[in-house]
PDB file of N, CA and C in Angstrom:
ATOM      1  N   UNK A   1     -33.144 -18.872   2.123  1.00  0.00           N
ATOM      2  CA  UNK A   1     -31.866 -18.221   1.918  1.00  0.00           C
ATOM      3  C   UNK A   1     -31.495 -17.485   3.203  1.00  0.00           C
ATOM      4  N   UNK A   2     -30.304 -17.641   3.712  1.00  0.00           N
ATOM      5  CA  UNK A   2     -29.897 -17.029   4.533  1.00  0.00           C
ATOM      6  C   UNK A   2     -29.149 -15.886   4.855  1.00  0.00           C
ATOM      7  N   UNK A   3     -29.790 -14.630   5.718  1.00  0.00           N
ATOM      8  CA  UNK A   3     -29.422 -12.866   5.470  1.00  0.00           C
ATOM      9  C   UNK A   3     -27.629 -13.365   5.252  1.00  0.00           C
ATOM     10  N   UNK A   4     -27.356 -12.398   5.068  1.00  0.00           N
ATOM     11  CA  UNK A   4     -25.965 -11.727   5.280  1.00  0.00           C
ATOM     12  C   UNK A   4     -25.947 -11.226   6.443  1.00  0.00           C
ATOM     13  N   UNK A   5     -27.175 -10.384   6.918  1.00  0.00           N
ATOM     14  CA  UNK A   5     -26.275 -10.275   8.444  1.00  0.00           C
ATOM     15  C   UNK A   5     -27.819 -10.188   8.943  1.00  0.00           C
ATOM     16  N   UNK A   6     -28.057 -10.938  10.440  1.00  0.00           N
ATOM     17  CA  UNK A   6     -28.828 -11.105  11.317  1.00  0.00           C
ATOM     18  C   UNK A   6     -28.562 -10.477  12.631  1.00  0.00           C
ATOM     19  N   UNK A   7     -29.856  -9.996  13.183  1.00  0.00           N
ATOM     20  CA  UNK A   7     -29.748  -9.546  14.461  1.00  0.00           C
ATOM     21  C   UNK A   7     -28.794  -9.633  15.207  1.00  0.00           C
ATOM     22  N   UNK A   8     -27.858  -8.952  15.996  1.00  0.00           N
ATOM     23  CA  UNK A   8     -27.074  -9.472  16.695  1.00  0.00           C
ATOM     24  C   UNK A   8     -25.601  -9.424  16.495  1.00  0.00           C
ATOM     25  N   UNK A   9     -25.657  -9.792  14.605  1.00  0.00           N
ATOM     26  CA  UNK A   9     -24.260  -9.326  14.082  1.00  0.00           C
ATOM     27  C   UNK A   9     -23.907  -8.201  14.340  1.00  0.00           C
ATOM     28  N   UNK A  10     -21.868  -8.193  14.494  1.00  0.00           N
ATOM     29  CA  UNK A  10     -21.283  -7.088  14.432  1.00  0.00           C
ATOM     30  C   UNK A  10     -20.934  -6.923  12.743  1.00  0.00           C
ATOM     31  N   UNK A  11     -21.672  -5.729  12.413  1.00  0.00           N
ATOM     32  CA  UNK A  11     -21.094  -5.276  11.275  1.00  0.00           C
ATOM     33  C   UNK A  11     -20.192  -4.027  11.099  1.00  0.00           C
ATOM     34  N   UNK A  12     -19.257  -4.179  10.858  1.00  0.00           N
ATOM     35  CA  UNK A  12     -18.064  -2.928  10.045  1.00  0.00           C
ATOM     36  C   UNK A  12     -18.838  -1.983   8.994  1.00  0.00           C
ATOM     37  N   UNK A  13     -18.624  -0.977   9.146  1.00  0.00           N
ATOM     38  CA  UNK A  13     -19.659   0.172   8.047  1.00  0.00           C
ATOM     39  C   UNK A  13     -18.210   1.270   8.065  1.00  0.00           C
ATOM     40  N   UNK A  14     -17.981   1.535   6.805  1.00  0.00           N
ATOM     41  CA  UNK A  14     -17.309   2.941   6.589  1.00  0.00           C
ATOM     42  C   UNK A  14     -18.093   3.512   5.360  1.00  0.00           C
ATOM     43  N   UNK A  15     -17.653   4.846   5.339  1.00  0.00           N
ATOM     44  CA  UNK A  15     -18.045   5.789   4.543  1.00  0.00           C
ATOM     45  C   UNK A  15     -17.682   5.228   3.381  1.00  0.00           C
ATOM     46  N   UNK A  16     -19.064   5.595   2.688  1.00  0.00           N
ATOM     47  CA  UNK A  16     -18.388   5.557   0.814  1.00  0.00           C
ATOM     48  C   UNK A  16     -18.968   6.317  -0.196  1.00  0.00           C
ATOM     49  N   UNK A  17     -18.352   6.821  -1.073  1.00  0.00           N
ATOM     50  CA  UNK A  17     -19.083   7.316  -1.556  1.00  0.00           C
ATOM     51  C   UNK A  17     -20.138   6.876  -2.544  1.00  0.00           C
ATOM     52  N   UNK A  18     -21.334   7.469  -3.134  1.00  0.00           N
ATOM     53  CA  UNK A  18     -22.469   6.559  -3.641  1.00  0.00           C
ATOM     54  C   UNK A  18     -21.863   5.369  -5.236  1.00  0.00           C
ATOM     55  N   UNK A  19     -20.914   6.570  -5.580  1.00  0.00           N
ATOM     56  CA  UNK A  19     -20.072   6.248  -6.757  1.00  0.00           C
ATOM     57  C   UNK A  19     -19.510   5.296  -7.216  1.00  0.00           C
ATOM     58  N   UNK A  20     -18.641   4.885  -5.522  1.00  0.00           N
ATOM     59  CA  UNK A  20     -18.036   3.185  -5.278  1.00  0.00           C
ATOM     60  C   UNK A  20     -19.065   2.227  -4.696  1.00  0.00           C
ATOM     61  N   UNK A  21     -20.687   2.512  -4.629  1.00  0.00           N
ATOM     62  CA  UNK A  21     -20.589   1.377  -4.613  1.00  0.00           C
ATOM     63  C   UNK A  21     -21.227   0.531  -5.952  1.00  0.00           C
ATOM     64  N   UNK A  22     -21.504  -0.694  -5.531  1.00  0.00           N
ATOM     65  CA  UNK A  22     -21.656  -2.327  -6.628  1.00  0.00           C
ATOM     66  C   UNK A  22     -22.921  -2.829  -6.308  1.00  0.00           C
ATOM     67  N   UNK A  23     -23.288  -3.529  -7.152  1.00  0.00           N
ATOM     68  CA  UNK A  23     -24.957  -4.453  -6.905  1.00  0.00           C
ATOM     69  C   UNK A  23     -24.743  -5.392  -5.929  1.00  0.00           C
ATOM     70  N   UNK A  24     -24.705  -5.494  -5.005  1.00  0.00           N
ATOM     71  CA  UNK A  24     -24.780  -6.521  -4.012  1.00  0.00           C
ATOM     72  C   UNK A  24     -23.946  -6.083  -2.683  1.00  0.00           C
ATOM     73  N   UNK A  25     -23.240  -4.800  -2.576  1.00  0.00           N
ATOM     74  CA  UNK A  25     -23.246  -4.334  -1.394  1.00  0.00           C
ATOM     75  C   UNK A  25     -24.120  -3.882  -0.084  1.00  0.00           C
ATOM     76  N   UNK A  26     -23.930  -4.069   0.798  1.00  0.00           N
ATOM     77  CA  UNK A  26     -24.305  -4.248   1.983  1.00  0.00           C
ATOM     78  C   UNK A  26     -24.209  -2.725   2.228  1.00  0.00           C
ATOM     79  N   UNK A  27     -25.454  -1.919   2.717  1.00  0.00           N
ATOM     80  CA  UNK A  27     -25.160  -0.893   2.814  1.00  0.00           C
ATOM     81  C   UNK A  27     -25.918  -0.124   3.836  1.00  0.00           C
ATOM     82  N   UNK A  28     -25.953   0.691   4.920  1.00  0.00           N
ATOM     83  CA  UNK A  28     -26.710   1.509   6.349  1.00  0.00           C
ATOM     84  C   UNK A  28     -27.493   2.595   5.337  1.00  0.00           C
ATOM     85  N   UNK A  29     -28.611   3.058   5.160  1.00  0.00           N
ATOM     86  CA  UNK A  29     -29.190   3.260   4.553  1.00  0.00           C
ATOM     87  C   UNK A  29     -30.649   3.611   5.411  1.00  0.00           C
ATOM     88  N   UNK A  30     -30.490   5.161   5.215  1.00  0.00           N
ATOM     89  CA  UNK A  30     -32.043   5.768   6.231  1.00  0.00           C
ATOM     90  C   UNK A  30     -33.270   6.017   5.111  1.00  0.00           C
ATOM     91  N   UNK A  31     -34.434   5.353   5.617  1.00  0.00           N
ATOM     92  CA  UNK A  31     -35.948   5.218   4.824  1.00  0.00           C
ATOM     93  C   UNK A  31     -36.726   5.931   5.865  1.00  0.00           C
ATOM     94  N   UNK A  32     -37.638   6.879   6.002  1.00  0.00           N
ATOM     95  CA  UNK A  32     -38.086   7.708   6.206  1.00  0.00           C
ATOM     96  C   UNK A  32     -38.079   7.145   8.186  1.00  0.00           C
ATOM     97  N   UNK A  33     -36.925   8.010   8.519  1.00  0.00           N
ATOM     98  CA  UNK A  33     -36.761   7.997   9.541  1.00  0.00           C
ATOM     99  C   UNK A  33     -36.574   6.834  10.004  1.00  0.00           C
ATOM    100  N   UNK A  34     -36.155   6.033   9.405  1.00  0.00           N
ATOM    101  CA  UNK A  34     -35.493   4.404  10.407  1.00  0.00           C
ATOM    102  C   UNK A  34     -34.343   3.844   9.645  1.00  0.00           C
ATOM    103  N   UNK A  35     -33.259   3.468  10.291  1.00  0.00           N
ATOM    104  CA  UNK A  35     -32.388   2.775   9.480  1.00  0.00           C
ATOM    105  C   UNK A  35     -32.132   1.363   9.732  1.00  0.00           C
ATOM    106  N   UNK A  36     -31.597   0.962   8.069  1.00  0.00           N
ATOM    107  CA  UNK A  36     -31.380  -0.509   7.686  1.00  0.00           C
ATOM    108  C   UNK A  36     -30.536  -0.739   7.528  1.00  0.00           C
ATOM    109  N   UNK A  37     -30.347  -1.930   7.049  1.00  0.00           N
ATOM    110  CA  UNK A  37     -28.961  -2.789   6.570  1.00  0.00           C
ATOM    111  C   UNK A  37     -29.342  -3.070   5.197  1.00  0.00           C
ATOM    112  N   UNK A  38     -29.302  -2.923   4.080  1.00  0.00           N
ATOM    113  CA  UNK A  38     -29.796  -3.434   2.679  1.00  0.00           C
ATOM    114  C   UNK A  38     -29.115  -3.504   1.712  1.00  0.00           C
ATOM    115  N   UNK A  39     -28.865  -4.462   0.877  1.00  0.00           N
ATOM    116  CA  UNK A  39     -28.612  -4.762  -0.514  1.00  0.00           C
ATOM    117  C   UNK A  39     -28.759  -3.599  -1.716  1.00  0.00           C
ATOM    118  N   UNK A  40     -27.889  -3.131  -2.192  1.00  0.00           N
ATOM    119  CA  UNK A  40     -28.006  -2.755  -3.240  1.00  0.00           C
ATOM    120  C   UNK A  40     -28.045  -3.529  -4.523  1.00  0.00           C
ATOM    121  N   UNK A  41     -29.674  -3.611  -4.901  1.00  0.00           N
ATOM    122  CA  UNK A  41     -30.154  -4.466  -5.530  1.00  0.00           C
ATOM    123  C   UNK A  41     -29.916  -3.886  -7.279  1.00  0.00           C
ATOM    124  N   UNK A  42     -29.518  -2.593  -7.786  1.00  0.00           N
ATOM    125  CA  UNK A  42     -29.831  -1.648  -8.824  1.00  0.00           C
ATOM    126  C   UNK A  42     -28.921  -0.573  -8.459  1.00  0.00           C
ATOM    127  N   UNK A  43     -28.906   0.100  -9.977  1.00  0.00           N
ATOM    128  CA  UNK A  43     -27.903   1.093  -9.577  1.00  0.00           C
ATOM    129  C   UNK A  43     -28.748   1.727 -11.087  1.00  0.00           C
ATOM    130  N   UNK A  44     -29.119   3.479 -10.922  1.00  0.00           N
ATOM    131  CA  UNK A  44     -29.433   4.147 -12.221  1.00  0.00           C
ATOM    132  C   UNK A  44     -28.703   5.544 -11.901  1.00  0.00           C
ATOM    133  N   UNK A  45     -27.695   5.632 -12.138  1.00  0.00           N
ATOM    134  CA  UNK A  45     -27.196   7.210 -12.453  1.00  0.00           C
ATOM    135  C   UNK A  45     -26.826   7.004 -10.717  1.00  0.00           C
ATOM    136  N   UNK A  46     -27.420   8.130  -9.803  1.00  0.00           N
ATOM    137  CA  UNK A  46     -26.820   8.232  -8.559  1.00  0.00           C
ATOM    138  C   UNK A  46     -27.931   7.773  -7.747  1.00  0.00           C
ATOM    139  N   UNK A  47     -29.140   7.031  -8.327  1.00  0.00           N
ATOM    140  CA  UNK A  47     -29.812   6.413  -7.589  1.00  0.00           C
ATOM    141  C   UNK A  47     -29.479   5.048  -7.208  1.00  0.00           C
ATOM    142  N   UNK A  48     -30.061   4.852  -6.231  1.00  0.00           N
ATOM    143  CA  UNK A  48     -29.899   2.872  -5.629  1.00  0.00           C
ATOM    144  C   UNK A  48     -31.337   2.191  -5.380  1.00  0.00           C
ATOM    145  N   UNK A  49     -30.710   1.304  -6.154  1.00  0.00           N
ATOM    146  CA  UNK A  49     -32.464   0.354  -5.840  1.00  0.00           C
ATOM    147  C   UNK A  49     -32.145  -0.500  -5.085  1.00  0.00           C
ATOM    148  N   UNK A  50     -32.641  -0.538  -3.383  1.00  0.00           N
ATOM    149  CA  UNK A  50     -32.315  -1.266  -2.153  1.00  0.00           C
ATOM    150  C   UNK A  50     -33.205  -2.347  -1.894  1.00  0.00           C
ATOM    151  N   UNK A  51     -32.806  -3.462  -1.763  1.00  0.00           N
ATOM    152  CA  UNK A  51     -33.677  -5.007  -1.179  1.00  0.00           C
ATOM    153  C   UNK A  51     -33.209  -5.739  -0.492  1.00  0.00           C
ATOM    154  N   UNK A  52     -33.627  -6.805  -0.099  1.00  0.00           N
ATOM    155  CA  UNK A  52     -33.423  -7.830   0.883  1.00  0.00           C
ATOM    156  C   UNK A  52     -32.593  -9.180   0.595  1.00  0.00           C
ATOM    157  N   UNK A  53     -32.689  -9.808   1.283  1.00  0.00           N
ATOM    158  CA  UNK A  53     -31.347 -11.082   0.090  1.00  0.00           C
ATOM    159  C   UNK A  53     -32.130 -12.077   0.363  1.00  0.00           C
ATOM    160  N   UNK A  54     -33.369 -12.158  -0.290  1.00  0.00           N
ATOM    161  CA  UNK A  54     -34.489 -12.460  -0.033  1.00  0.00           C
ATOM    162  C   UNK A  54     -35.276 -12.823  -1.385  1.00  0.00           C
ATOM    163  N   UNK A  55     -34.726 -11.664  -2.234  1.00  0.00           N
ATOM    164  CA  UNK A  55     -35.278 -10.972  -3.194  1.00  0.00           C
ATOM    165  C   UNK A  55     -36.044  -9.768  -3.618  1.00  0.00           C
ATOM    166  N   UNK A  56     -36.594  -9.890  -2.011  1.00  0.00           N
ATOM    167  CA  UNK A  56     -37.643  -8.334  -2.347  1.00  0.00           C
ATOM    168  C   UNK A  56     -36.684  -7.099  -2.552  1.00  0.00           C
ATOM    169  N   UNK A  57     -37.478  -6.219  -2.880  1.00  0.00           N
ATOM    170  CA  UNK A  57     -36.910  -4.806  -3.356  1.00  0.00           C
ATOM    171  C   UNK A  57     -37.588  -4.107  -2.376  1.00  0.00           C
ATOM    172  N   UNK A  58     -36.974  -2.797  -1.774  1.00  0.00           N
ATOM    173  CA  UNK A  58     -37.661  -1.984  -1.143  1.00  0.00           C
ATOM    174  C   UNK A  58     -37.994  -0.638  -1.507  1.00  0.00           C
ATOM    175  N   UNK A  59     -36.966   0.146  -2.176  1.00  0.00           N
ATOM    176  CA  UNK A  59     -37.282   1.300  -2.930  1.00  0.00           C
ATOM    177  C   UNK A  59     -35.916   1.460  -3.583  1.00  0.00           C
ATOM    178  N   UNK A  60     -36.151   2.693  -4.430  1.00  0.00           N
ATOM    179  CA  UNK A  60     -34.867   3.670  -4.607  1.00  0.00           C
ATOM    180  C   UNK A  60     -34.747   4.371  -4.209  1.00  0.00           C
ATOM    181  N   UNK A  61     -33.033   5.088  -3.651  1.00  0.00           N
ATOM    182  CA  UNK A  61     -33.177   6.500  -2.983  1.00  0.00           C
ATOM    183  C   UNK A  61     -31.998   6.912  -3.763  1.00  0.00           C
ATOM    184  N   UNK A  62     -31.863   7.954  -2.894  1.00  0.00           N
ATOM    185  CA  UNK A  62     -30.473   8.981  -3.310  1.00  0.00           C
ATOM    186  C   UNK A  62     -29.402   8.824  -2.591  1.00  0.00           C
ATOM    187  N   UNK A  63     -28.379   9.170  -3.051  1.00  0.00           N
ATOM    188  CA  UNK A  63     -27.035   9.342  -2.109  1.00  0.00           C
ATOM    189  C   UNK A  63     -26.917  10.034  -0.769  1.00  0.00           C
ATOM    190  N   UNK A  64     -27.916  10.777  -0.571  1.00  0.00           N
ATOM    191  CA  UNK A  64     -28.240  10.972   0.782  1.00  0.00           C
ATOM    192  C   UNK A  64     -28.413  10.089   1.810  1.00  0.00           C
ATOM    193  N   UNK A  65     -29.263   9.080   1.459  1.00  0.00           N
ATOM    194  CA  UNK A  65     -29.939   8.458   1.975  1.00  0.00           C
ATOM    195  C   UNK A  65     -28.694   7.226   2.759  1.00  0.00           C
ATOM    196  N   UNK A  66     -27.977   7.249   2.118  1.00  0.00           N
ATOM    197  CA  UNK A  66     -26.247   6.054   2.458  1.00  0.00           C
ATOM    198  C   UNK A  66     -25.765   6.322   3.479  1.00  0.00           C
ATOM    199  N   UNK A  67     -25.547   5.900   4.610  1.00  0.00           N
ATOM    200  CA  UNK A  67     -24.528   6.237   5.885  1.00  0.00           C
ATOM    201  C   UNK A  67     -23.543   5.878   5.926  1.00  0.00           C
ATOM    202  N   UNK A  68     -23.304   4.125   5.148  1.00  0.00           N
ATOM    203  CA  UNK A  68     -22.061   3.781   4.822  1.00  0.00           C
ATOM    204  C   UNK A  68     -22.358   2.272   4.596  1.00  0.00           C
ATOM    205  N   UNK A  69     -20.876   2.094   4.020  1.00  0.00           N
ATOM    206  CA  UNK A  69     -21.144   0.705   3.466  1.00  0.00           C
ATOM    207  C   UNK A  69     -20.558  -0.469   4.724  1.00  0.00           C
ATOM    208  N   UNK A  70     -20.680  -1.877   4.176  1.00  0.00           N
ATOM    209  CA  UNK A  70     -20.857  -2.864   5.640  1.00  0.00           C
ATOM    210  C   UNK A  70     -19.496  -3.589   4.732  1.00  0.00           C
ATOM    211  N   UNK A  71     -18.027  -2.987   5.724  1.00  0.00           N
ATOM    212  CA  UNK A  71     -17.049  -4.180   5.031  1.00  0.00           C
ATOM    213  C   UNK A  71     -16.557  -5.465   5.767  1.00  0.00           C
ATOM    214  N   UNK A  72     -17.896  -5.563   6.656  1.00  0.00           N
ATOM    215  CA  UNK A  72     -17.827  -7.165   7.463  1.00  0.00           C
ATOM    216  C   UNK A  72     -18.693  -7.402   8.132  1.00  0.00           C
ATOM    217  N   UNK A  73     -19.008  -8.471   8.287  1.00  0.00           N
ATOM    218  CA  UNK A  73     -19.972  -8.975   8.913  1.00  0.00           C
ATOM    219  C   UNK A  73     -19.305 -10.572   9.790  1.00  0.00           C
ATOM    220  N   UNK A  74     -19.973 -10.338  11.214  1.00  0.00           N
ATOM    221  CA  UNK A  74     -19.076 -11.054  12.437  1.00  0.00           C
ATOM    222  C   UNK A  74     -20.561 -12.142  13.049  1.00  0.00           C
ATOM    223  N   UNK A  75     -20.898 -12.829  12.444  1.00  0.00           N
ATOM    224  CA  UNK A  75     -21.858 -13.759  13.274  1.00  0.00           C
ATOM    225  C   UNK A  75     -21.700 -13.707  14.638  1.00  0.00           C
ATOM    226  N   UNK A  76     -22.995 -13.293  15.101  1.00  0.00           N
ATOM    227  CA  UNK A  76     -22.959 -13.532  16.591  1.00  0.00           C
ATOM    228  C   UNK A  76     -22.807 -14.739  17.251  1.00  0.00           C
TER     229      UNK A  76
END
């Protein structure tokens, strides 16, 4: 299966709040001091369960944890 966005891509990220987003958004997202690009795989109350488009899961976090969501993605 092939990412949604690979090395290299330009991706678009704006602010959102945790509220708007959906299961399968693309989202900048900091895990103990490094940031990603990840799937919102789950959604419980104001938590997010984040994974890969892959299938794997990586954790849940909080609305903190969101920098913003990805409203494009530009193949390099």
């Amino acid at each position: 299966m092939r990412p949604k966005a690979n090395g290299g891509d330009r991706v678009t990220l704006e602010p959102c709040a945790s509220s708007a987003l959906r299961v399968g958004d693309i989202v900048l997202v900091r895990v103990k001091g490094h940031d990603y690009l990840l799937l919102v795989k789950g959604i419980d109350g104001k938590r997010l369960l984040i994974g890969n488009n892959r299938g794997g899961t990586n954790a849940w976090v909080g609305p903190n944890a969101v920098y913003g969501k990805a409203t494009s993605v530009e193949c390099a």
